[in-house]
N, C-alpha and C. Protein backbone atom coordinates (compact mmCIF):
# COMPACT_ATOMS: atom_id res chain seq x y z
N UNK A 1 -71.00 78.06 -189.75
CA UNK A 1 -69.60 78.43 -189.74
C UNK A 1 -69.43 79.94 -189.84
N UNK A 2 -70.34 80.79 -190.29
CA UNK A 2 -69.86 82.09 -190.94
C UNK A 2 -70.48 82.66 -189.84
N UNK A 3 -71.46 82.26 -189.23
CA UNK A 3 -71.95 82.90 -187.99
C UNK A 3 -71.03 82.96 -186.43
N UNK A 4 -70.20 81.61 -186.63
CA UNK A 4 -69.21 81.44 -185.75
C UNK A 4 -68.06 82.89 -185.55
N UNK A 5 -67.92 82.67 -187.02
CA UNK A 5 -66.50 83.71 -187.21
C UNK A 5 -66.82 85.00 -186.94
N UNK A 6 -68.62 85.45 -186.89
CA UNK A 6 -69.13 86.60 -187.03
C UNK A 6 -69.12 87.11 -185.41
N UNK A 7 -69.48 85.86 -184.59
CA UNK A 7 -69.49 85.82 -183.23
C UNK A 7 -68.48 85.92 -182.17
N UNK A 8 -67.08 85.45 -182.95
CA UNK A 8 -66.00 85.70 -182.41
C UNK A 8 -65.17 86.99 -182.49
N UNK A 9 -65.66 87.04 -183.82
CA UNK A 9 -64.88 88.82 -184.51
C UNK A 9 -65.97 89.80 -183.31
N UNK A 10 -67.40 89.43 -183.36
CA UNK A 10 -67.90 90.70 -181.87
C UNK A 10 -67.32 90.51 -181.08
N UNK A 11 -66.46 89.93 -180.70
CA UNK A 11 -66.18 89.98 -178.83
C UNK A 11 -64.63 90.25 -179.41
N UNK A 12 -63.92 90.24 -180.12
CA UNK A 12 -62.54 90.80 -180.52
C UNK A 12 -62.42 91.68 -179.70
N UNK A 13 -62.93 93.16 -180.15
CA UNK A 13 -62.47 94.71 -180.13
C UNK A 13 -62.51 94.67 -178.16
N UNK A 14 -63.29 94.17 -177.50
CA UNK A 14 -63.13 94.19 -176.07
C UNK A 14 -61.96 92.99 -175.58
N UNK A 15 -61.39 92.69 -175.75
CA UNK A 15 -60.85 91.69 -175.71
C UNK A 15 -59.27 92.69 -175.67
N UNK A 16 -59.17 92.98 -177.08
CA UNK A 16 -58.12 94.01 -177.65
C UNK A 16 -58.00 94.91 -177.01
N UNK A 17 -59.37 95.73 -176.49
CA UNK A 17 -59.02 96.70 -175.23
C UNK A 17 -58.73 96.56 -173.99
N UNK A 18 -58.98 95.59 -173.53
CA UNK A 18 -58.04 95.13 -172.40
C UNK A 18 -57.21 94.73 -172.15
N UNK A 19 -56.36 93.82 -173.14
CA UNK A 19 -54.98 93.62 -173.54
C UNK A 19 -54.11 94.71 -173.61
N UNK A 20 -54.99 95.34 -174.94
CA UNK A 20 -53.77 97.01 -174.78
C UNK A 20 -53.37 97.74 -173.82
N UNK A 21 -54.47 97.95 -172.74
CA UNK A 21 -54.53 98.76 -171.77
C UNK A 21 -53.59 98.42 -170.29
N UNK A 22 -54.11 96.85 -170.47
CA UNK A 22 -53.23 96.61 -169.19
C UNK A 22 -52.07 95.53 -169.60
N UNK A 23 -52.50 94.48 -170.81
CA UNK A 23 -51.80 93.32 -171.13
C UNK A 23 -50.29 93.23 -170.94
N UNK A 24 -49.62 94.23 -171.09
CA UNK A 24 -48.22 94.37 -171.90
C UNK A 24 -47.97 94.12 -169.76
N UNK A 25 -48.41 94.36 -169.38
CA UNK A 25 -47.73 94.61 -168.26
C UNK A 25 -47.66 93.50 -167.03
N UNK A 26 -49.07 92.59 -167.67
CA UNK A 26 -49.15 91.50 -166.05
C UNK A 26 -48.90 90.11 -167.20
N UNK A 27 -49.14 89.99 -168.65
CA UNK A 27 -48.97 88.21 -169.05
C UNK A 27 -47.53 88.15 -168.97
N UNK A 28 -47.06 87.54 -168.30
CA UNK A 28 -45.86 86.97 -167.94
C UNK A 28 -44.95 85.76 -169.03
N UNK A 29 -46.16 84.96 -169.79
CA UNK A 29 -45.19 83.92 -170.89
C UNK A 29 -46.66 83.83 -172.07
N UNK A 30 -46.12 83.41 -172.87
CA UNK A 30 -46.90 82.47 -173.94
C UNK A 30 -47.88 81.72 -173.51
N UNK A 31 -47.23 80.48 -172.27
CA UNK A 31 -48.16 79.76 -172.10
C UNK A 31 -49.45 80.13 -171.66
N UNK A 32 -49.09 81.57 -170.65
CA UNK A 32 -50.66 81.91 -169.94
C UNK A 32 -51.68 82.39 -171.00
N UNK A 33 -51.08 82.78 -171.93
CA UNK A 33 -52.13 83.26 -173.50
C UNK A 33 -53.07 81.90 -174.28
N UNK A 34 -52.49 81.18 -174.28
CA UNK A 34 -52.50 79.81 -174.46
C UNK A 34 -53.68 79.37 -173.70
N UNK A 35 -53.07 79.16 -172.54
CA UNK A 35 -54.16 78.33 -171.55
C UNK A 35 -55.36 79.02 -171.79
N UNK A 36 -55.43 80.59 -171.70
CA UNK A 36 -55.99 81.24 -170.90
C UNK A 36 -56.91 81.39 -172.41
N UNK A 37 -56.45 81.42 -173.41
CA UNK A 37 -57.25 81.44 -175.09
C UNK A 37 -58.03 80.05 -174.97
N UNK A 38 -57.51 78.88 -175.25
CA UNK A 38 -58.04 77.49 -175.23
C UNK A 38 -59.22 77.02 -174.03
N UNK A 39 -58.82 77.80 -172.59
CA UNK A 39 -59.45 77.68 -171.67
C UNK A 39 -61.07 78.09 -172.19
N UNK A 40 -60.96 79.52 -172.27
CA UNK A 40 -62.30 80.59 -172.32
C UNK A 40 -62.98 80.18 -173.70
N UNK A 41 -61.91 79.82 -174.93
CA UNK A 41 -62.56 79.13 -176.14
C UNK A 41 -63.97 77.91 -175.92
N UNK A 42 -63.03 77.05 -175.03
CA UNK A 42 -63.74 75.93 -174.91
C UNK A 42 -65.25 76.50 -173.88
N UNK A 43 -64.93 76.97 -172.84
CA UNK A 43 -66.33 77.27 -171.93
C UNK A 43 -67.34 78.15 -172.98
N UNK A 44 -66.39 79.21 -173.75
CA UNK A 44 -68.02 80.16 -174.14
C UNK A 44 -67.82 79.11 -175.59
N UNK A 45 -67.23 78.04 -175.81
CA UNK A 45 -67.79 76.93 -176.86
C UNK A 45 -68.93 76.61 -176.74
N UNK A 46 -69.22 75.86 -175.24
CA UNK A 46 -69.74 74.67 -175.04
C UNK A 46 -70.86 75.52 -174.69
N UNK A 47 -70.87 77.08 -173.80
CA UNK A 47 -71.98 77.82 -173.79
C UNK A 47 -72.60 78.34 -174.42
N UNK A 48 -72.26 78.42 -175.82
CA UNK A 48 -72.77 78.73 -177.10
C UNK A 48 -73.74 77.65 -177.44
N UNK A 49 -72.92 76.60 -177.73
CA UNK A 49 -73.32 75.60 -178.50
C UNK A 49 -75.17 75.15 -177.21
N UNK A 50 -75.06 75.02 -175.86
CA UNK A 50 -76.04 74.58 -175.20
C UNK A 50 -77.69 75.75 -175.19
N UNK A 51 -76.61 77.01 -175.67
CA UNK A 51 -77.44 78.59 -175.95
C UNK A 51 -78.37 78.32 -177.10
N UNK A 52 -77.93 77.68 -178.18
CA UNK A 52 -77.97 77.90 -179.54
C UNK A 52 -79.26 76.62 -179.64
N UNK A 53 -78.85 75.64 -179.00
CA UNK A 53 -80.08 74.74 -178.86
C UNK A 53 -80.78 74.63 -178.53
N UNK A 54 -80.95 75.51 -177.08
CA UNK A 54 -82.32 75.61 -176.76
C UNK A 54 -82.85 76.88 -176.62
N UNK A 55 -82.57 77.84 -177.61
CA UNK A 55 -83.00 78.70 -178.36
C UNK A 55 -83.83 78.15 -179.94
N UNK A 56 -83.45 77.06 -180.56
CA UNK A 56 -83.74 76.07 -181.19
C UNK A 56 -84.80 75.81 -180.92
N UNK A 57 -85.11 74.98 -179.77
CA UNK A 57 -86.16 74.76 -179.42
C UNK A 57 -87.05 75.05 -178.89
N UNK A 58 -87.15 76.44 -178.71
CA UNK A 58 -88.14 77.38 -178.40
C UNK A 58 -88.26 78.18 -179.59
N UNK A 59 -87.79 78.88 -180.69
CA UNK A 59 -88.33 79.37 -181.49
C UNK A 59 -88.96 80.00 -182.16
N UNK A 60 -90.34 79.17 -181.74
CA UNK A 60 -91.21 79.86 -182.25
C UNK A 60 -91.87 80.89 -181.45
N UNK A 61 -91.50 80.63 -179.95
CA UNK A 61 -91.63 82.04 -178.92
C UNK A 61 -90.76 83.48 -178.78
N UNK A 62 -89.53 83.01 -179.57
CA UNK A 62 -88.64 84.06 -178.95
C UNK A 62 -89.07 85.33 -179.74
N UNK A 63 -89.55 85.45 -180.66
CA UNK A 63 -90.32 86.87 -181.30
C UNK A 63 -91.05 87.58 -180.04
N UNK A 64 -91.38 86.87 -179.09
CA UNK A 64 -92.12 87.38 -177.67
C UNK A 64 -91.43 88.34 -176.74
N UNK A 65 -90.14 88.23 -176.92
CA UNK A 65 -89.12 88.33 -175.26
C UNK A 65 -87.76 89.41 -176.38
N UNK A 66 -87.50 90.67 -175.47
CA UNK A 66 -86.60 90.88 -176.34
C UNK A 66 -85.16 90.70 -175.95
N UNK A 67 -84.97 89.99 -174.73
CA UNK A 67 -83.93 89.42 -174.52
C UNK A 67 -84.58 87.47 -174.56
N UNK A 68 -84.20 87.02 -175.57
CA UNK A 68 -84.19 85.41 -175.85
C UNK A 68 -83.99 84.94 -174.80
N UNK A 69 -82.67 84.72 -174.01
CA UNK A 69 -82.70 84.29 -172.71
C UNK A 69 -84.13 84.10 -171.94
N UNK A 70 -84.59 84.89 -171.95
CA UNK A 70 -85.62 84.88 -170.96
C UNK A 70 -86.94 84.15 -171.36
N UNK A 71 -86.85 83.92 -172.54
CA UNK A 71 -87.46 83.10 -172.86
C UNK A 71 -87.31 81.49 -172.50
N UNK A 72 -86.26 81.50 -172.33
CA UNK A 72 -85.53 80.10 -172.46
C UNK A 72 -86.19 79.78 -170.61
N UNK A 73 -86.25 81.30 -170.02
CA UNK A 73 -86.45 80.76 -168.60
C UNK A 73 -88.11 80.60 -168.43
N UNK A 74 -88.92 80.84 -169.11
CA UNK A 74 -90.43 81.09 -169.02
C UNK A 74 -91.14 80.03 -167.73
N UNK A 75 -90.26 78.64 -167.49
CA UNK A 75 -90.87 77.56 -167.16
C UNK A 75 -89.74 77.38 -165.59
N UNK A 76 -89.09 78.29 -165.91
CA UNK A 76 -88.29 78.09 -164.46
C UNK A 76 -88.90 78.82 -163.45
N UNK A 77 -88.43 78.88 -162.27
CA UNK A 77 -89.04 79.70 -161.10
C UNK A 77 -88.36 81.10 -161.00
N UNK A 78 -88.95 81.86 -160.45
CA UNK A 78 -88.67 83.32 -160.34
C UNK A 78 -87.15 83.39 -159.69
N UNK A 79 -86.52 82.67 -158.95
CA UNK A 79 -85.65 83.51 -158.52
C UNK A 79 -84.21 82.82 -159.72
N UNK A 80 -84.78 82.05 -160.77
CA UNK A 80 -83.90 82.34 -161.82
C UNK A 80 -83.67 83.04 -162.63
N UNK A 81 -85.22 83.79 -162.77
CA UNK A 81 -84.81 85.00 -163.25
C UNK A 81 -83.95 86.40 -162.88
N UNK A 82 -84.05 86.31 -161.38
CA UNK A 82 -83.61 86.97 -160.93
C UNK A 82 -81.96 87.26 -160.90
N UNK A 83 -81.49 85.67 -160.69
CA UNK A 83 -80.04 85.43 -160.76
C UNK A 83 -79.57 85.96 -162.46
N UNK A 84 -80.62 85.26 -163.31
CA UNK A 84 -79.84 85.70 -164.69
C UNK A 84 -79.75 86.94 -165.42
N UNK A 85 -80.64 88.15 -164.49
CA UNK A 85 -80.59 89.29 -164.49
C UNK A 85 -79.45 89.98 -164.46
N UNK A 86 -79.26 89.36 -162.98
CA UNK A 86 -78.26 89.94 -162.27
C UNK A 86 -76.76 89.24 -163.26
N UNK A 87 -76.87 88.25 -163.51
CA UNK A 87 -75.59 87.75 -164.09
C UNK A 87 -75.51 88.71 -165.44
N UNK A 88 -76.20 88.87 -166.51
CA UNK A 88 -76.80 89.36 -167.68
C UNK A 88 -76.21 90.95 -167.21
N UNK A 89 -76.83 91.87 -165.98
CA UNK A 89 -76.37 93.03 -165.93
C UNK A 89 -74.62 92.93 -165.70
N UNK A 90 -74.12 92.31 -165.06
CA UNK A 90 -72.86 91.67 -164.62
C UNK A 90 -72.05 91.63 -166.14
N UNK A 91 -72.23 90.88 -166.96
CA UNK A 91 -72.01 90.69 -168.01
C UNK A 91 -71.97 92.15 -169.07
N UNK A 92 -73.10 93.07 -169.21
CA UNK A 92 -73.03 94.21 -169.98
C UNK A 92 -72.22 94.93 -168.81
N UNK A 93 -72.22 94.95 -167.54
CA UNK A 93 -71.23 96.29 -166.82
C UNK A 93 -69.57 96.02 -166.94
N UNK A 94 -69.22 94.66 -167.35
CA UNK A 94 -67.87 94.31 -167.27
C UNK A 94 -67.26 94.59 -168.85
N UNK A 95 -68.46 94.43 -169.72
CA UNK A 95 -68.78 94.76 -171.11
C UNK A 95 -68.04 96.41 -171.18
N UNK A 96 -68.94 96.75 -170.86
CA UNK A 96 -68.61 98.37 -170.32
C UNK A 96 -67.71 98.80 -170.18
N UNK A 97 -67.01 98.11 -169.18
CA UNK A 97 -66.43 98.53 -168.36
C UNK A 97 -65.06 98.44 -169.04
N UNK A 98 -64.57 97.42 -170.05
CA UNK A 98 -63.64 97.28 -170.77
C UNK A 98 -63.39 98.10 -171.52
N UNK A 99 -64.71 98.23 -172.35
CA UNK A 99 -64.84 99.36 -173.74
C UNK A 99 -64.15 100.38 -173.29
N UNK A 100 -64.60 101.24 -171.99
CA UNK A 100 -64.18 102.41 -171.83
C UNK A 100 -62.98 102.46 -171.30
N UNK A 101 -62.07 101.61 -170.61
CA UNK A 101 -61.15 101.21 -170.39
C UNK A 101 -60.20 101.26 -171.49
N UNK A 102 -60.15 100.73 -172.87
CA UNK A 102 -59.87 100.25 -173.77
C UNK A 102 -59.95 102.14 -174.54
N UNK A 103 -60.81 102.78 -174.56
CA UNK A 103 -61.06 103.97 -175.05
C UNK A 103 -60.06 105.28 -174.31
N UNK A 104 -60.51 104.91 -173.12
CA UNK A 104 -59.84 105.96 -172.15
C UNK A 104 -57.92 105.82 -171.66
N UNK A 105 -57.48 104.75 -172.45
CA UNK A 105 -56.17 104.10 -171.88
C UNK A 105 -55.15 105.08 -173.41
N UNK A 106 -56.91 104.95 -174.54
CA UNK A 106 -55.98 105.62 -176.06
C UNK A 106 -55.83 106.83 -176.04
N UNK A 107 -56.87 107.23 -175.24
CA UNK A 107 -57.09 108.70 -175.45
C UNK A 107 -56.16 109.65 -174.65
N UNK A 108 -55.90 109.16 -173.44
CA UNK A 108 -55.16 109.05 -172.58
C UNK A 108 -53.49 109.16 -173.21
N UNK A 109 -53.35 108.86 -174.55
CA UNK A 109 -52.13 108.88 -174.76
C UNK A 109 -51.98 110.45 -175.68
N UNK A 110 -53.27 110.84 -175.98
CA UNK A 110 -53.14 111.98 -176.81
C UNK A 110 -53.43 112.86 -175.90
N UNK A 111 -54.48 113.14 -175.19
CA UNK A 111 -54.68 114.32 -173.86
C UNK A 111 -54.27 114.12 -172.57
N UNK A 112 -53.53 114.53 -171.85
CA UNK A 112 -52.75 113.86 -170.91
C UNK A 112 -53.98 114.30 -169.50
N UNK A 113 -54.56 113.74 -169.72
CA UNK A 113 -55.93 113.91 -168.31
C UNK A 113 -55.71 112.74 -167.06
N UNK A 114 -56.48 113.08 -166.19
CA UNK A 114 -56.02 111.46 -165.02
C UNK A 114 -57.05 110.35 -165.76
N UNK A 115 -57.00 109.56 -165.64
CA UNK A 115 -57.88 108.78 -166.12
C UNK A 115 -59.08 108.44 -165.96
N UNK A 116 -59.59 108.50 -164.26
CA UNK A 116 -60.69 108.99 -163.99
C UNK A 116 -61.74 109.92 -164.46
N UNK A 117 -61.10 111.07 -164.97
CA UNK A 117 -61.52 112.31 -165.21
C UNK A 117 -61.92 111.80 -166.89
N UNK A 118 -60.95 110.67 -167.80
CA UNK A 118 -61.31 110.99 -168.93
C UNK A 118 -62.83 109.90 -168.65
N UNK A 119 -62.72 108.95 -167.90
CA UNK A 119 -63.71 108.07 -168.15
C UNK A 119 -64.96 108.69 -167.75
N UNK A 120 -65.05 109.25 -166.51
CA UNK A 120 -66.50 110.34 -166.37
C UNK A 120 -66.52 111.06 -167.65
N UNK A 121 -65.59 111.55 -168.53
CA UNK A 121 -66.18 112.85 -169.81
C UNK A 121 -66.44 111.61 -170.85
N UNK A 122 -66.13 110.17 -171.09
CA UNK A 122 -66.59 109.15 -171.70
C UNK A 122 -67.65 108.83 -171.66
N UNK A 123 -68.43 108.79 -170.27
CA UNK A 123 -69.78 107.98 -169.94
C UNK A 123 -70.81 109.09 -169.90
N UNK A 124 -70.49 110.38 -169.67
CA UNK A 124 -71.18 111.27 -169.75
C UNK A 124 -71.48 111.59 -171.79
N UNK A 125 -70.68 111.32 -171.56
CA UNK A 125 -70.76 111.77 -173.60
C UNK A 125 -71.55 110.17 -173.79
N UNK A 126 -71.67 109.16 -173.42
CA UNK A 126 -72.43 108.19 -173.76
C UNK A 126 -73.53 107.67 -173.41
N UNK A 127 -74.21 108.19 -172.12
CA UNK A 127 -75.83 108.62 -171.35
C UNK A 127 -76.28 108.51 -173.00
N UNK A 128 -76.73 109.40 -173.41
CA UNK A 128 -77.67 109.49 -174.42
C UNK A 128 -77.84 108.26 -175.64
N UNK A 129 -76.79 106.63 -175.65
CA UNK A 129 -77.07 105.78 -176.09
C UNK A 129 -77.78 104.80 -175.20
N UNK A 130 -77.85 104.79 -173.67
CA UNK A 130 -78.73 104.18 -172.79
C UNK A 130 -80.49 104.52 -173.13
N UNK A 131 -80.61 106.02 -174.02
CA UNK A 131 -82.43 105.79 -174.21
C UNK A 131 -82.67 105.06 -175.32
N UNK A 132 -81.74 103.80 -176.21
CA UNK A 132 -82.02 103.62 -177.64
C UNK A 132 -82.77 102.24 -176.86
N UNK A 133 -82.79 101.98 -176.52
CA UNK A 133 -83.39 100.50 -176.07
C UNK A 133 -82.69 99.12 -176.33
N UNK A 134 -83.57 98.06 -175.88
CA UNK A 134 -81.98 96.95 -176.02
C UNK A 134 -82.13 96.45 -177.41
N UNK A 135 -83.32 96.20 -178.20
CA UNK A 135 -83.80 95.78 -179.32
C UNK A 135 -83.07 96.49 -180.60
N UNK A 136 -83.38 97.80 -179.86
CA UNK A 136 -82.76 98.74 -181.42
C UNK A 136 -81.35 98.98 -181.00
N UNK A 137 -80.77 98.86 -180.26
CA UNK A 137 -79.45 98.58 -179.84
C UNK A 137 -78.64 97.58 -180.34
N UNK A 138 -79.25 96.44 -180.42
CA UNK A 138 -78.82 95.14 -181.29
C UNK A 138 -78.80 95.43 -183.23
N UNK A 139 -80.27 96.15 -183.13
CA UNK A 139 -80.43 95.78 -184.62
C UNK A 139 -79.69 97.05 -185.17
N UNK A 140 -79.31 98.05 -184.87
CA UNK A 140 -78.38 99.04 -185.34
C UNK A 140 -76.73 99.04 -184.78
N UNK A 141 -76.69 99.25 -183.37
CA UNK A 141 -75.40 99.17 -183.37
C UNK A 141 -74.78 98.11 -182.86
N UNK A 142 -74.54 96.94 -183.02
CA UNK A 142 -74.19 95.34 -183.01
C UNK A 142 -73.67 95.31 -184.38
N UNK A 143 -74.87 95.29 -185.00
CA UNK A 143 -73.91 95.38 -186.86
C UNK A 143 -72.55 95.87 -187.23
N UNK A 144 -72.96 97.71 -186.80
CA UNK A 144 -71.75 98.57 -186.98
C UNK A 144 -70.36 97.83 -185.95
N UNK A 145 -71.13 97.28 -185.09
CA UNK A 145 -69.52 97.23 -184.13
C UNK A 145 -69.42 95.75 -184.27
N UNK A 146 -70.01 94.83 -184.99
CA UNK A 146 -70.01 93.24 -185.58
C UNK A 146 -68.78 93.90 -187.17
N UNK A 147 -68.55 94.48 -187.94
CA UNK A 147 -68.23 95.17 -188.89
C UNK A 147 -66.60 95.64 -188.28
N UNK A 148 -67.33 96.14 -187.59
CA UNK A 148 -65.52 96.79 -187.22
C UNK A 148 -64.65 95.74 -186.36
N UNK A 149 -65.18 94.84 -185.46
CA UNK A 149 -64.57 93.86 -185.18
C UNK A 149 -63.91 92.58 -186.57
N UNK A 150 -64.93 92.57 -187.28
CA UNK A 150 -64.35 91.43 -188.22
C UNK A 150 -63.25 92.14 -189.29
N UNK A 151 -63.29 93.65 -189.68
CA UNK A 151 -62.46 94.39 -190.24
C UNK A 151 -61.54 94.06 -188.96
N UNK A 152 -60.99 93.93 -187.71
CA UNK A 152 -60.28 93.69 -186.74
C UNK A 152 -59.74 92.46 -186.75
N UNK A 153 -60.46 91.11 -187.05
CA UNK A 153 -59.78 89.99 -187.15
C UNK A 153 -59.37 90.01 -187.88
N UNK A 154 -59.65 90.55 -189.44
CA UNK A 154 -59.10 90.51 -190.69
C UNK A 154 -57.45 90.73 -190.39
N UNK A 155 -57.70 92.28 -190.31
CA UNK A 155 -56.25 92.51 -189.95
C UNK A 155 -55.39 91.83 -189.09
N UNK A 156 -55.75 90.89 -188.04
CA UNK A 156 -54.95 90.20 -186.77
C UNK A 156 -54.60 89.12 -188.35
N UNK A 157 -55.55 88.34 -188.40
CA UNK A 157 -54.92 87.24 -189.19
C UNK A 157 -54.19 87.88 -190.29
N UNK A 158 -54.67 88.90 -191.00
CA UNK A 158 -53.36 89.04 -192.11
C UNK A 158 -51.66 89.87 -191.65
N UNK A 159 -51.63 90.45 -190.34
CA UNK A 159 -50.60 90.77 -190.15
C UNK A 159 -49.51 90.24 -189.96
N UNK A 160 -49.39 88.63 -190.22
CA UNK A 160 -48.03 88.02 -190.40
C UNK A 160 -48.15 88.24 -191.46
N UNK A 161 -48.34 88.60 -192.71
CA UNK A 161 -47.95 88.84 -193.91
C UNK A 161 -47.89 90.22 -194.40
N UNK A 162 -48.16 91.11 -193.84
CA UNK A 162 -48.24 92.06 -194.23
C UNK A 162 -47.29 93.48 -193.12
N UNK A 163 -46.84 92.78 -192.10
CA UNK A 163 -45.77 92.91 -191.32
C UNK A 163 -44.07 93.39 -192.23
N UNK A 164 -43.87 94.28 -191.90
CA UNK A 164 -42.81 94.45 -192.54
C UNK A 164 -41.09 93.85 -191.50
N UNK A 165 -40.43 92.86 -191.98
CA UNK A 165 -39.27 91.96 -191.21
C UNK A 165 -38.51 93.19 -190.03
């Protein structure tokens, strides 16, 4: 359970930056929040839950592989690896691609730059976290930004009460 809440609070803060940035302007009602929450709940549910098991049952290999996934593929044929690469890079560039989105939409409200211009002085100022590797990438900054996301849900759930009428 506590790992659940830990897993949902990481994917918050990207979530939040894309809402802010563009949200206010294309969700049209309630319901599409709705669908569109319950929808993506249930798929990265059920993709969790099928992740989590047969990670389970491999185990005692994944100390081997420093992306787990790939462990999971050891027994498949090569051009699955290939696809889940490609899906996997797909996945961190859209990752990306939000964050700075989400960064450059705030910043954007204090330095009045084109936006283009702020996101090149973004990615250029962030080159130098691409040499940390993916391992020490997880075990240092995942935490810090696992931390600031759940300080993030905190506040979502307590702001009906702490909302002033």
């Amino acid at each position: 359970m506590v790992y659940g809440v830990y897993f949902y609070s990481l994917n918050i803060l990207s979530i939040i930056a894309v809402i802010s940035a563009v949200g206010g302007e294309k969700i049209k009602s309630t319901g599409e929040i709705i669908i569109a929450s319950v929808g993506s709940g249930l798929v990265l549910g059920i993709i969790s839950y099928i992740y989590n098991n047969s990670l389970i049952q491999i185990s005692e290999v994944i100390i081997l592989y420093e992306i787990p996934l790939f462990a999971i593929l050891k027994n498949y044929p090569t051009y699955t690896y290939v696809i889940m690469s490609i899906l996997l890079w797909f996945a961190i560039f859209t990752t990306a691609i939000s964050s700075v989105l989400g960064i450059v939409t705030r910043i954007r409200k204090v330095i009045p730059i084109a936006l283009w211009k702020l996101a090149i002085i973004t990615l250029i100022i962030l080159i130098p976290l691409t040499k940390v590797g993916f391992s020490n990438l997880i075990a240092w900054l995942y935490p810090l930004y696992g931390l600031l996301n759940l300080y993030l849900l905190l506040a979502i759930f307590l702001y009906p009460f702490t909302k002033k009428s």
